[in-house]
Protein backbone atom coordinates (compact mmCIF):
# COMPACT_ATOMS: atom_id res chain seq x y z
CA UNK A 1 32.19 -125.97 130.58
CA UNK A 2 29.52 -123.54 130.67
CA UNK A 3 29.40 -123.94 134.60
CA UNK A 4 32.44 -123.22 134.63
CA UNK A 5 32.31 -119.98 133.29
CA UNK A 6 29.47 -118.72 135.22
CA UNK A 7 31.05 -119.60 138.51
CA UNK A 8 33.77 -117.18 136.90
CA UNK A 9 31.69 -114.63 135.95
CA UNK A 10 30.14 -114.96 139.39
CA UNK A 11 33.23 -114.18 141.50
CA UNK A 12 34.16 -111.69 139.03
CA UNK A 13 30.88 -109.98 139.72
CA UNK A 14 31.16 -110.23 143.36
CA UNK A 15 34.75 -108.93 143.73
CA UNK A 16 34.07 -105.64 143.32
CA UNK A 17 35.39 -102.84 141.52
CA UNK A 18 38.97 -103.29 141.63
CA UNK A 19 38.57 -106.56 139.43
CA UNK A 20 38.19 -104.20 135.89
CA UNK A 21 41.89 -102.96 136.57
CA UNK A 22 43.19 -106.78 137.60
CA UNK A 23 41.57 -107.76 134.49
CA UNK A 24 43.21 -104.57 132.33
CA UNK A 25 46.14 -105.60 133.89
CA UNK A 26 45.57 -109.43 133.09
CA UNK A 27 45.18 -108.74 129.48
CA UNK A 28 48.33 -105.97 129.47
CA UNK A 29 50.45 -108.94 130.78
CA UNK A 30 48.82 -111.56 128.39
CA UNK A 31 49.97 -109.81 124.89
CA UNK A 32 53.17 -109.26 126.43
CA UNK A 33 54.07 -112.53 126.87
CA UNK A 34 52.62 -113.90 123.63
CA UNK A 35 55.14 -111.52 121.89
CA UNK A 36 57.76 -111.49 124.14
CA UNK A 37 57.97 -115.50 123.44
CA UNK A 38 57.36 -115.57 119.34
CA UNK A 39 60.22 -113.18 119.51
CA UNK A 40 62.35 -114.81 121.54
CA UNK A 41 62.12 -118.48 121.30
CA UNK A 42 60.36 -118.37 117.20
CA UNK A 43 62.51 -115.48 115.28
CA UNK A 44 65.41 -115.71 117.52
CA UNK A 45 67.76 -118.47 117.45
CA UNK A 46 70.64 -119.62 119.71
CA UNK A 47 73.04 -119.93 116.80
CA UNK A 48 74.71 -116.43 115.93
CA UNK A 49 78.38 -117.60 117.32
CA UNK A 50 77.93 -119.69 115.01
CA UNK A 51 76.56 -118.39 112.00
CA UNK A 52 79.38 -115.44 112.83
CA UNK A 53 81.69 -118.39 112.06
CA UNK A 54 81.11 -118.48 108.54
CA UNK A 55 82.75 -115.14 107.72
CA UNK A 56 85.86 -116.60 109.67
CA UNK A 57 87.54 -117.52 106.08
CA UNK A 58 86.20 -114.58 104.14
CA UNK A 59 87.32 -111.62 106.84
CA UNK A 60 90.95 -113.84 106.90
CA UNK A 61 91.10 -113.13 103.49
CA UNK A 62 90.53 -109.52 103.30
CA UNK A 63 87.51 -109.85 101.30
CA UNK A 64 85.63 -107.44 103.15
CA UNK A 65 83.04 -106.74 100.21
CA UNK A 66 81.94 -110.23 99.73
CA UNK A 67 81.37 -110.69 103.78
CA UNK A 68 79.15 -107.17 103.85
CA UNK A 69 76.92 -108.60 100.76
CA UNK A 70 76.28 -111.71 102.36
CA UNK A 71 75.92 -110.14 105.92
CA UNK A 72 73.22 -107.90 104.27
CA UNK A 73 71.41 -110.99 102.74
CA UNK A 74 71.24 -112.35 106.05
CA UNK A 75 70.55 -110.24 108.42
CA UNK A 76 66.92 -110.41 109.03
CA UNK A 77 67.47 -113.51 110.30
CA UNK A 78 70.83 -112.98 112.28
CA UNK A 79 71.11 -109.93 114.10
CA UNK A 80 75.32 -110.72 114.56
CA UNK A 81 75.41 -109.56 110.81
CA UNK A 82 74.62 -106.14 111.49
CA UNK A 83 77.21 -106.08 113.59
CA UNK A 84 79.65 -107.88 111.13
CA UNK A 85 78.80 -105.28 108.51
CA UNK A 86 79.27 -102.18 110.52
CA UNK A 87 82.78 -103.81 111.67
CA UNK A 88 83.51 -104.30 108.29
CA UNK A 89 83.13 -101.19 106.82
CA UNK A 90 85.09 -99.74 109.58
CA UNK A 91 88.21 -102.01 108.30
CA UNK A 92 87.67 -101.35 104.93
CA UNK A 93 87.53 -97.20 105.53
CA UNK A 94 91.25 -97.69 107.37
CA UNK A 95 89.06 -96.99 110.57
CA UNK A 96 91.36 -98.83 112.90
CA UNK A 97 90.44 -101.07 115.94
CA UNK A 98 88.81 -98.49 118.03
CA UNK A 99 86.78 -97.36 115.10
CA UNK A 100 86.13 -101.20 114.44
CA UNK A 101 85.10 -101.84 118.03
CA UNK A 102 83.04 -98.33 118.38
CA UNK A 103 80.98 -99.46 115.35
CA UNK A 104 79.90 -102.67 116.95
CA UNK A 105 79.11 -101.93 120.04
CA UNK A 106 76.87 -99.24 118.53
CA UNK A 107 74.98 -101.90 116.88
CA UNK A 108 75.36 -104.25 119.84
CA UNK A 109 73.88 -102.02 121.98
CA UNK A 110 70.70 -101.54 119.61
CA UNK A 111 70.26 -105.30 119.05
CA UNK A 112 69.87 -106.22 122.96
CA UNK A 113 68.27 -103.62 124.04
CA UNK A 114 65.72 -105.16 121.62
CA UNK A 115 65.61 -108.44 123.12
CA UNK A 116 65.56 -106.84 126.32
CA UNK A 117 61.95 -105.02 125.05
CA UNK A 118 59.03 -104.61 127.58
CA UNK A 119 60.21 -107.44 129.63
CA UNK A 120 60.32 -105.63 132.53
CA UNK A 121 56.53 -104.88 132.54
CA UNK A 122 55.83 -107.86 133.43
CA UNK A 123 57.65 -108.02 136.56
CA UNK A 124 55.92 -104.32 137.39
CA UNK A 125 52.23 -105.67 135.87
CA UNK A 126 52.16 -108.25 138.45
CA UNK A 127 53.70 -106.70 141.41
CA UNK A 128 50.65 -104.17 140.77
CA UNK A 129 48.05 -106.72 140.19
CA UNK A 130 48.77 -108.29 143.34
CA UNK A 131 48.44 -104.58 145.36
CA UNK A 132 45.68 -104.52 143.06
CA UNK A 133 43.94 -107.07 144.86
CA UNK A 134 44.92 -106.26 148.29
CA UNK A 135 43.45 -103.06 147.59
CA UNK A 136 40.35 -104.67 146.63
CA UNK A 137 40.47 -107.05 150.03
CA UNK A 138 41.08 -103.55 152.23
CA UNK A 139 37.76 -102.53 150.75
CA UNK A 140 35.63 -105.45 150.97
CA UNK A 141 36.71 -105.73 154.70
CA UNK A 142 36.03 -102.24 155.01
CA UNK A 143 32.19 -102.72 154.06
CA UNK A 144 32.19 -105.62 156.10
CA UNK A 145 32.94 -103.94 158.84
CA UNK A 146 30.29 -100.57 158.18
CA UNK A 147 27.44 -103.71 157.47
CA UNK A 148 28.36 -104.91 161.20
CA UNK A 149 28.52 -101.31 162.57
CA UNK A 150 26.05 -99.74 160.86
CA UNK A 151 23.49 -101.98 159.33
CA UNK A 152 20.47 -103.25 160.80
CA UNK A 153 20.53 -106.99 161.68
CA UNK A 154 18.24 -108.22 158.92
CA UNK A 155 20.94 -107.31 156.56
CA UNK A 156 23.82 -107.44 158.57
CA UNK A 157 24.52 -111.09 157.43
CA UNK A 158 24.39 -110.41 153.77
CA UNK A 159 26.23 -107.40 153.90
CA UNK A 160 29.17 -109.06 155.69
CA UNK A 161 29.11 -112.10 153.51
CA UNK A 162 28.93 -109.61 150.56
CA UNK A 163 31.87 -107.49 151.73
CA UNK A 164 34.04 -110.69 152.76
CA UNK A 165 33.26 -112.55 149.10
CA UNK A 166 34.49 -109.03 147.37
CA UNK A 167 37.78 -109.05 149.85
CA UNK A 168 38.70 -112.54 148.98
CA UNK A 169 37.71 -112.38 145.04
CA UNK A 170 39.89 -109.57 144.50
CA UNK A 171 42.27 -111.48 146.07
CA UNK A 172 42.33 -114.46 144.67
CA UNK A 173 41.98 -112.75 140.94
CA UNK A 174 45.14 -110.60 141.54
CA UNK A 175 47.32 -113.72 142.24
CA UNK A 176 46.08 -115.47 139.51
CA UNK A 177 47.34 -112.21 137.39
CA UNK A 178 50.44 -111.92 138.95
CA UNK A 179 51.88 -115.60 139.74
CA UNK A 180 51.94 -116.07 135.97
CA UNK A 181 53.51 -112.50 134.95
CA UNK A 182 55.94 -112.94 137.30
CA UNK A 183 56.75 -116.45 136.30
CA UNK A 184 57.23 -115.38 132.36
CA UNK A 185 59.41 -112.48 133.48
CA UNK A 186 61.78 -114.96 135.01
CA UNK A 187 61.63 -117.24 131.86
CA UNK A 188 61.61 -114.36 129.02
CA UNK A 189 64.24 -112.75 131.03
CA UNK A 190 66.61 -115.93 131.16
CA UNK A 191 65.97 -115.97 127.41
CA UNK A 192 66.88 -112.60 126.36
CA UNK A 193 70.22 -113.01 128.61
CA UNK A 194 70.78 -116.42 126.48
CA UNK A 195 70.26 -114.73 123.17
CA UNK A 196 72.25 -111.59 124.08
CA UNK A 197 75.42 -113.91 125.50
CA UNK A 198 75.23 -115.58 122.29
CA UNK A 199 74.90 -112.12 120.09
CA UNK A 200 77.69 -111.01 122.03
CA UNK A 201 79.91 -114.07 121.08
CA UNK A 202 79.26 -113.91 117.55
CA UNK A 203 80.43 -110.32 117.52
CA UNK A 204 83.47 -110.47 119.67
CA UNK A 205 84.66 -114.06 117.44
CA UNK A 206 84.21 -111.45 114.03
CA UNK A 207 85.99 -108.52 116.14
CA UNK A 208 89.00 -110.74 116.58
CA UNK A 209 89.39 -111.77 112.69
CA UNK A 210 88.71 -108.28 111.99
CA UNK A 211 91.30 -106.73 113.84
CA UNK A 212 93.73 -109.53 113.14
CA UNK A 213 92.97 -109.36 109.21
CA UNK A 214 93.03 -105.43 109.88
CA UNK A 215 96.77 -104.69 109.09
CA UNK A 216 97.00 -106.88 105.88
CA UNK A 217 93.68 -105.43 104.46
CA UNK A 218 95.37 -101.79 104.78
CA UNK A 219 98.54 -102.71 103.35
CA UNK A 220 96.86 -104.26 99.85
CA UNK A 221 95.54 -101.02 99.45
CA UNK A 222 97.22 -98.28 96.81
CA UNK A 223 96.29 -95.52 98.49
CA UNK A 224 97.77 -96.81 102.16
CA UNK A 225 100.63 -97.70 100.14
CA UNK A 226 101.20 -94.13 98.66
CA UNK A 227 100.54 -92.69 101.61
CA UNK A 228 104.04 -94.70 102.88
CA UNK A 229 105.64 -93.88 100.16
CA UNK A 230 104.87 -90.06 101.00
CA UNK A 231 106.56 -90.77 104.54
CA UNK A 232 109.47 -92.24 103.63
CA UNK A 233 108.52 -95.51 104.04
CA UNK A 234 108.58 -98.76 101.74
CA UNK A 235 105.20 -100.09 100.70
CA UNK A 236 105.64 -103.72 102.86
CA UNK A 237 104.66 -106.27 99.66
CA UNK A 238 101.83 -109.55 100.51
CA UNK A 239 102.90 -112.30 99.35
């Protein structure tokens, strides 16, 4: 084990200096995905269509103040109930299906743009890591070349073998940063699109019983009811 470390401490030394930002980078991408994934695949689960489900009977009913109370309870661990309360208090204000809608796609928007949260570094982190280290191989030819020009032949050999090891070092560490940022992008990416199709489902099922239960919520109402009354109209009566 300890070998193995100094032959890695080795190459690092001997790839120049364009292996500090590969490694700043390395680390950058590192913490990213170590977040990225407790948030995504820990505290966020594939079940809000579901879970949205359970308000089905409640919302059918009209009792609008029982499903924002539980919704509130729960959602720290369902992001669809945020969504489900700000529907609901749209239907219960007499907001109307455009206010309904307009109040969840607010919310919707918030919720996956969080899932959506510095994924895209890592697609940028490695891309650069991997210039990073072609950089870092355009220099270490570049003194390999000056040590054949410009050297004088008891040091030419060194210097060229010096100026090749840094070229292919800095190679070598940049792909090693970027073939695994680029490979958690594509997986972290695939998740957030999972978790936001499923959000999105959860919402639209509790949009539908919303605006369905929408008219007969209104019409229990005294006030929506004196307000007919005030038009000329008869109060319609629930059985």
């Amino acid at each position: 084990m300890l070998e193995t470390f100094d032959k890695i401490a080795a190459a690092f030394s001997h790839g120049g200096f364009w292996m500090y930002p590969i490694l700043i980078f390395q680390l950058v991408t590192i913490s990213i995905m170590l977040e990225r994934g407790l948030a995504l695949f820990k505290r966020r689960k594939l079940n809000q269509s579901s879970f949205a489900a359970t308000f089905e009977d409640q919302i059918r009913r009209g009792e609008l103040d029982l499903v924002i109370r539980k919704a509130q309870e729960l959602k720290a661990e369902n992001p669809v109930a945020a969504a489900i309360i700000a529907g609901s208090e749209a239907a219960a204000n007499f907001g109307g299906k455009d206010e309904i809608q307009g109040k969840m796609d607010e919310v919707l928007l918030h919720e996956n743009s969080l899932l959506d949260r510095r994924i895209p570094f890592l697609s940028m982190l490695g891309n650069v890591a991997t210039l990073t280290g072609l950089l870092g191989t355009i220099t270490g030819m570049i003194k390999s070349f000056a040590a054949v020009a410009y050297s004088n032949p008891a040091e030419k050999a060194s210097l060229l073998a010096a100026g090749i090891s840094e070229a292919m070092n800095a190679t070598a560490y940049g792909l090693i940063t970027a073939i695994p940022a680029l490979l958690a992008y594509a997986i972290l990416q695939n998740r957030a699109n999972q978790l936001a199709e499923d959000l999105n489902q959860g919402a639209l099922k509790a949009f539908n019983w919303l605006s369905f239960a929408f008219d007969p919520i209104t019409l229990k109402s005294p006030l929506r009811s004196a307000k007919k009354a005030s038009e000329g109209l008869a109060p319609e009566i629930n059985a």
